[in-house]
Structure formats: structure tokens, C-alpha cells
N, C-alpha and C. Protein backbone atom coordinates (compact mmCIF):
# COMPACT_ATOMS: atom_id res chain seq x y z
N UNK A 1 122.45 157.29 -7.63
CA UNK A 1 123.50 158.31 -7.49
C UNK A 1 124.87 157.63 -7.48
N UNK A 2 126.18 158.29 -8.19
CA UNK A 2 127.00 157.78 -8.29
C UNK A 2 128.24 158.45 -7.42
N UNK A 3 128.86 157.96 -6.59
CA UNK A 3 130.00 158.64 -5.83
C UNK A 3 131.03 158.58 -6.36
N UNK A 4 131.48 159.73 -6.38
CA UNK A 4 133.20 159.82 -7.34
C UNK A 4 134.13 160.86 -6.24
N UNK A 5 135.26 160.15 -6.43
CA UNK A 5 136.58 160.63 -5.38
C UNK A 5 137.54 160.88 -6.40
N UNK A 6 137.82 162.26 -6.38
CA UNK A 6 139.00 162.80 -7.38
C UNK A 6 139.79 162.42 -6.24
N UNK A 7 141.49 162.43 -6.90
CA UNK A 7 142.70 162.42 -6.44
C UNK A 7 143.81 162.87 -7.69
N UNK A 8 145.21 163.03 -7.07
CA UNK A 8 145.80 163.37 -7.74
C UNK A 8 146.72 164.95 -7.94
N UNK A 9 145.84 165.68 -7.43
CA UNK A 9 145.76 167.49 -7.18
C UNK A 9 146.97 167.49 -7.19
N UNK A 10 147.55 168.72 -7.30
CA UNK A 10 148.79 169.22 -6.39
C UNK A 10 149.33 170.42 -6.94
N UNK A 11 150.74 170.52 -6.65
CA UNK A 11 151.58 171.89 -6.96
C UNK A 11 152.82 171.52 -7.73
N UNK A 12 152.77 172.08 -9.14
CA UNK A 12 153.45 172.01 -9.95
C UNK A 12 154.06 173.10 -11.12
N UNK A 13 155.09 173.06 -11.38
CA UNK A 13 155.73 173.90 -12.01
C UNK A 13 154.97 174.04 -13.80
N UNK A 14 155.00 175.09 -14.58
CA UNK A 14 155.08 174.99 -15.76
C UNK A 14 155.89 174.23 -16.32
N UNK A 15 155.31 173.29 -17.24
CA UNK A 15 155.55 172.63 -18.18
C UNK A 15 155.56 171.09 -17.55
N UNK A 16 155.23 170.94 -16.71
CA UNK A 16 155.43 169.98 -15.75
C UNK A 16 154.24 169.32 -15.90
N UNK A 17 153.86 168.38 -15.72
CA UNK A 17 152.52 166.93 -15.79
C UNK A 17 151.75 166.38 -14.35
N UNK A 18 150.69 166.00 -14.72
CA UNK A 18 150.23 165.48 -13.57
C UNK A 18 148.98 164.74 -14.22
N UNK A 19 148.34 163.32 -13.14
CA UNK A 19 147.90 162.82 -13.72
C UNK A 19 146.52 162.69 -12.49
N UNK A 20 145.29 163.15 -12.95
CA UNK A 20 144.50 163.10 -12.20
C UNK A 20 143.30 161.61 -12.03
N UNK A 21 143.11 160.88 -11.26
CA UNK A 21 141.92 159.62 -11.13
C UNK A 21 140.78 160.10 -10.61
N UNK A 22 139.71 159.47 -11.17
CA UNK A 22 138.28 159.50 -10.73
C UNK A 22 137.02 158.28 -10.07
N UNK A 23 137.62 157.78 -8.66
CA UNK A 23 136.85 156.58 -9.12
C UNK A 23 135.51 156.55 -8.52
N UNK A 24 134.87 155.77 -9.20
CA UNK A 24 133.54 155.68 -9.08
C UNK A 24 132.86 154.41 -8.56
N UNK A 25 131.61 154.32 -7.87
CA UNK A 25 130.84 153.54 -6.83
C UNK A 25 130.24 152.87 -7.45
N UNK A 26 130.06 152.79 -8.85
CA UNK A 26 129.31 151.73 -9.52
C UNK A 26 130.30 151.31 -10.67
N UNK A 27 130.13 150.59 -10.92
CA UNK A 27 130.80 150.03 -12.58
C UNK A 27 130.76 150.78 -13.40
N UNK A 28 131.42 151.53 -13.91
CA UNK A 28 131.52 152.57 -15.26
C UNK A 28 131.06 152.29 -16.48
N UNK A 29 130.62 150.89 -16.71
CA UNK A 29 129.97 150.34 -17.80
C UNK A 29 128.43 150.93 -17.81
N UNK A 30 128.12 150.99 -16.68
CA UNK A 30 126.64 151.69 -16.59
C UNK A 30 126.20 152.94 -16.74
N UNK A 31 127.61 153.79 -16.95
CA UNK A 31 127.35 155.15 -16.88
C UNK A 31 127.39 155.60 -18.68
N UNK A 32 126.69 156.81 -18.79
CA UNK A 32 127.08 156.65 -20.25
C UNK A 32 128.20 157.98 -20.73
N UNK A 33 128.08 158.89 -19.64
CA UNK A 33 129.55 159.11 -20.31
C UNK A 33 130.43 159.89 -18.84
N UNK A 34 131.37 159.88 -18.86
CA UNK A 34 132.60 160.47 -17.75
C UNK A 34 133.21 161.65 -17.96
N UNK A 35 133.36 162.36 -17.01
CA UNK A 35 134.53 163.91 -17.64
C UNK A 35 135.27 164.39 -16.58
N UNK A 36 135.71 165.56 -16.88
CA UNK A 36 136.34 166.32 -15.98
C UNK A 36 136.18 167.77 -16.55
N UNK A 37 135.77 168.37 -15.71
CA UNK A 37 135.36 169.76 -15.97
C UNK A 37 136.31 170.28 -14.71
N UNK A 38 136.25 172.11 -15.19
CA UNK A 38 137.53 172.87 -13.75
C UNK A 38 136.39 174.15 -13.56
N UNK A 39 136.91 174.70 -12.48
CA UNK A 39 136.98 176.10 -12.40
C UNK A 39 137.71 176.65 -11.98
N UNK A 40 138.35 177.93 -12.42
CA UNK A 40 139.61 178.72 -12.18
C UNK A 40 138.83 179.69 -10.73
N UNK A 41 139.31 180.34 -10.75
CA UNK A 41 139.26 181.79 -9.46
C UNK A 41 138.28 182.73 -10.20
N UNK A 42 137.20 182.74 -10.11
CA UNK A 42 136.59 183.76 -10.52
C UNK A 42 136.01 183.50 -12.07
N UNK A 43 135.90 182.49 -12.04
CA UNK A 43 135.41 182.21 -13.53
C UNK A 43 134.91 180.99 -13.50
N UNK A 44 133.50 180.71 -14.40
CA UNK A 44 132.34 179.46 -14.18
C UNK A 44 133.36 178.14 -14.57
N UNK A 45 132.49 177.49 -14.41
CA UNK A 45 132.73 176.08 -14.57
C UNK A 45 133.19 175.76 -15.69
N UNK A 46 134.04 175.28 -16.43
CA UNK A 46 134.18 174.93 -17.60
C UNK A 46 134.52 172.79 -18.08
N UNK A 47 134.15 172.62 -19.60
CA UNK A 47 134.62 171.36 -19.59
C UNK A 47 135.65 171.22 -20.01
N UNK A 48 136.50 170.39 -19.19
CA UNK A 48 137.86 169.84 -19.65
C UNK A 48 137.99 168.61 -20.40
N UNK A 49 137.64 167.51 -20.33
CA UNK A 49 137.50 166.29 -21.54
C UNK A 49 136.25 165.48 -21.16
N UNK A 50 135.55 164.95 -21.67
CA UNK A 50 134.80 163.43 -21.46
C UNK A 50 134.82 162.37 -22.28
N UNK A 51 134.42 161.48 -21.88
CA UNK A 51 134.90 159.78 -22.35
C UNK A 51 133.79 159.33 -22.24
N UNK A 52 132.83 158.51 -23.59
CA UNK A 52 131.73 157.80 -23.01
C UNK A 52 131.57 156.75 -22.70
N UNK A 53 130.45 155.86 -22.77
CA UNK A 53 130.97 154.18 -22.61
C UNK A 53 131.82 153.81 -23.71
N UNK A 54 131.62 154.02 -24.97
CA UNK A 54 131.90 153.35 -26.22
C UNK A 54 133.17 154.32 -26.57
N UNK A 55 133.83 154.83 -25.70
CA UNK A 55 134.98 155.01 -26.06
C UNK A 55 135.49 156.77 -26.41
N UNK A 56 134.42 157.27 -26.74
CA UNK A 56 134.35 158.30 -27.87
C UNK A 56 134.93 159.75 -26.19
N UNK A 57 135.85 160.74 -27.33
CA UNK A 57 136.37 161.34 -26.71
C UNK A 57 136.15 163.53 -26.74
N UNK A 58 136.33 163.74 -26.11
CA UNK A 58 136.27 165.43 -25.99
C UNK A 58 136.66 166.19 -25.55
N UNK A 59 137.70 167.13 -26.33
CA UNK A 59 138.36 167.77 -25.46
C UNK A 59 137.96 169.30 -25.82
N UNK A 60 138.33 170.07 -24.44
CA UNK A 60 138.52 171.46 -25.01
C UNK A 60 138.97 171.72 -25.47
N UNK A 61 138.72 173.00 -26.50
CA UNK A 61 140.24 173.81 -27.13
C UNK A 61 141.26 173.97 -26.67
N UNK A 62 141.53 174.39 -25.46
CA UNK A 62 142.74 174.98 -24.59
C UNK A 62 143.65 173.58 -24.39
N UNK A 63 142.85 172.41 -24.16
CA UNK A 63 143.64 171.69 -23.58
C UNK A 63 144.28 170.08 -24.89
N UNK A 64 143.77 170.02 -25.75
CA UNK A 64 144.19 169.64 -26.98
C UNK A 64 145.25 169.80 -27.46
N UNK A 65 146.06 168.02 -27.36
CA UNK A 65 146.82 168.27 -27.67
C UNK A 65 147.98 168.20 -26.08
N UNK A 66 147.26 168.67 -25.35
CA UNK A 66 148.14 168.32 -23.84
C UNK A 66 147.30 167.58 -22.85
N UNK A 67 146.19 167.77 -23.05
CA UNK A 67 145.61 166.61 -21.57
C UNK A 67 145.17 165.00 -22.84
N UNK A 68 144.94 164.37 -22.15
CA UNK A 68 144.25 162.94 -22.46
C UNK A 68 143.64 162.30 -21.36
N UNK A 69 142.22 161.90 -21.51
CA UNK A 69 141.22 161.15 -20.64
C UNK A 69 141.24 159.70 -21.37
N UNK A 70 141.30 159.16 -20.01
CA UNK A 70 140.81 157.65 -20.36
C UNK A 70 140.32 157.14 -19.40
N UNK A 71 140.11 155.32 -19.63
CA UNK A 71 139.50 154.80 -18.71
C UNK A 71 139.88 153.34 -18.08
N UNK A 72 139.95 153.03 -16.75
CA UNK A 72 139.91 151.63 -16.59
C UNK A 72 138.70 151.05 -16.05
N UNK A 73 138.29 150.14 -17.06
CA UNK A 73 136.60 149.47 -16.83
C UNK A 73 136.63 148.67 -15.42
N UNK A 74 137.87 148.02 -15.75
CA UNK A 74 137.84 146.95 -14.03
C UNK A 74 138.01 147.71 -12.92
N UNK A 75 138.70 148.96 -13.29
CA UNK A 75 139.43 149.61 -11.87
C UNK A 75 137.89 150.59 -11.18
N UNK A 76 136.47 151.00 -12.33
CA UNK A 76 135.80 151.71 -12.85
C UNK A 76 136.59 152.92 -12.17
N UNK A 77 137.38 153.95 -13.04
CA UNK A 77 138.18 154.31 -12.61
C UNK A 77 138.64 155.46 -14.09
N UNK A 78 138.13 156.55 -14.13
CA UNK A 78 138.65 157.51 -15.47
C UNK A 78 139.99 158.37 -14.92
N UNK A 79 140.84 158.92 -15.88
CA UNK A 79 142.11 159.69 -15.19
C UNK A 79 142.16 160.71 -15.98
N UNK A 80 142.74 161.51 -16.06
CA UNK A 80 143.49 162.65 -16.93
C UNK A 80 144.64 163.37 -16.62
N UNK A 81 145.27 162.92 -17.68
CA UNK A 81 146.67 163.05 -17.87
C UNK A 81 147.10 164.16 -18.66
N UNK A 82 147.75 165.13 -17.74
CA UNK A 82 147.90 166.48 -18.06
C UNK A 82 149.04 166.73 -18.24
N UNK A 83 150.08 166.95 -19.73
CA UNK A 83 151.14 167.21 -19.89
C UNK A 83 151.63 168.71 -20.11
N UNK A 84 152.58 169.51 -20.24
CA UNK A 84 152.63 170.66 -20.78
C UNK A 84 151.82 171.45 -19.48
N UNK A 85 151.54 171.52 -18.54
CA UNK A 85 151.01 172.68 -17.69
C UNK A 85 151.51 173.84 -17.88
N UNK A 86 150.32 174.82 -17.54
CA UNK A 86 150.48 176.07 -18.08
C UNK A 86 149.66 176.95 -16.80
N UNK A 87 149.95 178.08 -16.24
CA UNK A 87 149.62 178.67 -15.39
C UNK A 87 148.02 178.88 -15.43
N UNK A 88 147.70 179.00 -16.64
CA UNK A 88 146.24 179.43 -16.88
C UNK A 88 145.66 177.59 -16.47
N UNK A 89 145.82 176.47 -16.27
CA UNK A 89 145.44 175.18 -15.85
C UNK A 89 145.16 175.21 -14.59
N UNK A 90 145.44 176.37 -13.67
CA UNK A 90 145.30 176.20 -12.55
C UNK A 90 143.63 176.40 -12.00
N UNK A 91 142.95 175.55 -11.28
CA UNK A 91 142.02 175.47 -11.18
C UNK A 91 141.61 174.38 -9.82
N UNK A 92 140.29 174.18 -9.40
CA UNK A 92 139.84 172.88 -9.13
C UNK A 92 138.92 171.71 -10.14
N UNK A 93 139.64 171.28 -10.06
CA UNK A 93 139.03 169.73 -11.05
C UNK A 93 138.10 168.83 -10.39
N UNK A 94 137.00 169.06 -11.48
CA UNK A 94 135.90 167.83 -10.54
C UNK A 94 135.79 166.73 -11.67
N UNK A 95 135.14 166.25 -11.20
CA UNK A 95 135.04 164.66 -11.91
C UNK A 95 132.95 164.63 -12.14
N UNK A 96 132.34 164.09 -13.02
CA UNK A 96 131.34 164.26 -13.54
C UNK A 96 131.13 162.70 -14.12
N UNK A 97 129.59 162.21 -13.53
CA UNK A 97 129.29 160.98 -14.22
C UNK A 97 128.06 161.20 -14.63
N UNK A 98 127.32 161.16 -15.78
CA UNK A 98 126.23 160.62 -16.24
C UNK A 98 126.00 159.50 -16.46
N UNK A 99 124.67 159.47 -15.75
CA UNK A 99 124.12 157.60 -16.21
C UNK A 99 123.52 157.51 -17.49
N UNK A 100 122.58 158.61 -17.85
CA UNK A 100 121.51 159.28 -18.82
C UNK A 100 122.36 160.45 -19.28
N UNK A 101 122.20 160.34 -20.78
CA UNK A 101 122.46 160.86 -21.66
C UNK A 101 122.34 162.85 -21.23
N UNK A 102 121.44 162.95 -21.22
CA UNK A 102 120.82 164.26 -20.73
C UNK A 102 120.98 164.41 -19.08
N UNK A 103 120.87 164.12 -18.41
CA UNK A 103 121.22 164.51 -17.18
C UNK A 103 122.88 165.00 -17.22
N UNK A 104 121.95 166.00 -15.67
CA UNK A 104 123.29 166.47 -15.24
C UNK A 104 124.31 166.22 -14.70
N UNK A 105 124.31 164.57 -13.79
CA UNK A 105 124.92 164.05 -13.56
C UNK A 105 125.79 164.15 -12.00
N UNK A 106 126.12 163.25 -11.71
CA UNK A 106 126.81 163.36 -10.46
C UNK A 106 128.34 164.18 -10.14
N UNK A 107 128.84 164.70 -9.11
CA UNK A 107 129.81 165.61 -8.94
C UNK A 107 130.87 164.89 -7.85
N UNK A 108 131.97 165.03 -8.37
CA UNK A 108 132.82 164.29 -7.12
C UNK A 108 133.64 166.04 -6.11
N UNK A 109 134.07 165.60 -5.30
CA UNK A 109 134.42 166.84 -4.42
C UNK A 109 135.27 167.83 -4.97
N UNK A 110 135.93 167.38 -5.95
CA UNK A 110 136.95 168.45 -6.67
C UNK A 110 138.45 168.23 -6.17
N UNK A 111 139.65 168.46 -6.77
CA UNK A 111 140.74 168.46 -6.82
C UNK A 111 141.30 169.75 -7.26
N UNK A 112 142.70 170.19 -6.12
CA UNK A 112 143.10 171.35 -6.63
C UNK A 112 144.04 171.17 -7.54
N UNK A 113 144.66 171.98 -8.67
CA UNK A 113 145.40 171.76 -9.66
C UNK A 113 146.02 173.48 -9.48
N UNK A 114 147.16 173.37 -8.86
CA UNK A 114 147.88 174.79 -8.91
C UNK A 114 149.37 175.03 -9.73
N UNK A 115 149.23 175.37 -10.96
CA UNK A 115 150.72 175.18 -11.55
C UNK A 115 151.17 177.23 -11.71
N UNK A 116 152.43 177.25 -10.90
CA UNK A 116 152.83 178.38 -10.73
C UNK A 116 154.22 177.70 -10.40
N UNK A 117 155.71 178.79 -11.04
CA UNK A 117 156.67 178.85 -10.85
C UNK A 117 156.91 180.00 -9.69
């Protein structure tokens, strides 16, 4: 099992940025792929980007184009960097590790993300 600690959350204006970290209890080299998924108020879970070992990337529709995931191998440590906020972004952000391809993978506690003027 892998332990992951989001940080980063907070309260921010439209159009405004924020940059969320994910770090993790084992070496990220072992995992095979990383993400960040949200859920808004009343609506399921959705995915927001993932990153695998080898680099390869995914984003949602909505957020293309304004978020970017990446990674630091030494820090084992993924972030997402959210530019352009938009009221509909508001959500809690969790952080997601698979070791195995098919599994469901581990859950970190979640981060709030509230962008309202």
C-alpha cells in the first residue's frame, strides 16, 4: 500500500493558479502510473490528469490546455499545476497511485480546491 499526502488546496479567485503536490511513501519509480482525480458537490468522482512511469500523459477535456501534471522521481513527488481557474474547478482533489496496471490503486486524503470571486 502506498501513502500519499495531497497539499497545496486553497481559495482562489478566477483566473488565478495554483499548484497542487502529491507525495508518496515509496519511490514513484515503482508505481506504474500517478493522477489526480476531483469531485465537485454533488457529482462522482472524476479524472483530472495522470502521469505514468515512462512519462506518458492524460488529461481531461475540461482541463486541457490549463492544468499540467508532472513529476519529481527524487522528491517521489507528482504536482499539478493549475492555471486559468474557473469556478466550475472547484472541487476536492485526491491524488491516486497504481502499482499494477489494472488496479484501483491507492487514495491520498484529498485537497480542497475552492475558486470563487
Amino acid at each position: 500500500q502506498v501513502r500519499l499526502v495531497e497539499s497545496g488546496g486553497g481559495l482562489v479567485q478566477p483566473g488565478e493558479s495554483l499548484r497542487l503536490s502529491c507525495a508518496a511513501s515509496t519511490t514513484i519509480l515503482s508505481i506504474y502510473a500517478m493522477g489526480w482525480y476531483r469531485r465537485a458537490p454533488g457529482k462522482s468522482r472524476e479524472l483530472v490528469a495522470t502521469i505514468t512511469r515512462g512519462g506518458n500523459t492524460n488529461y481531461a477535456d475540461s482541463v486541457k490546455g490549463r492544468f499540467t501534471i508532472s513529476r519529481d522521481n527524487a522528491k517521489n513527488t507528482i504536482y499539478l499545476q493549475m492555471n486559468s481557474l474557473k469556478p466550475e474547478d472547484t472541487a476536492v482533489y485526491y491524488c491516486n497511485a497504481r502499482i499494477l496496471p489494472l488496479s484501483e490503486g491507492d487514495w491520498g486524503q484529498g485537497t480542497q480546491v475552492t475558486v470563487s470571486s
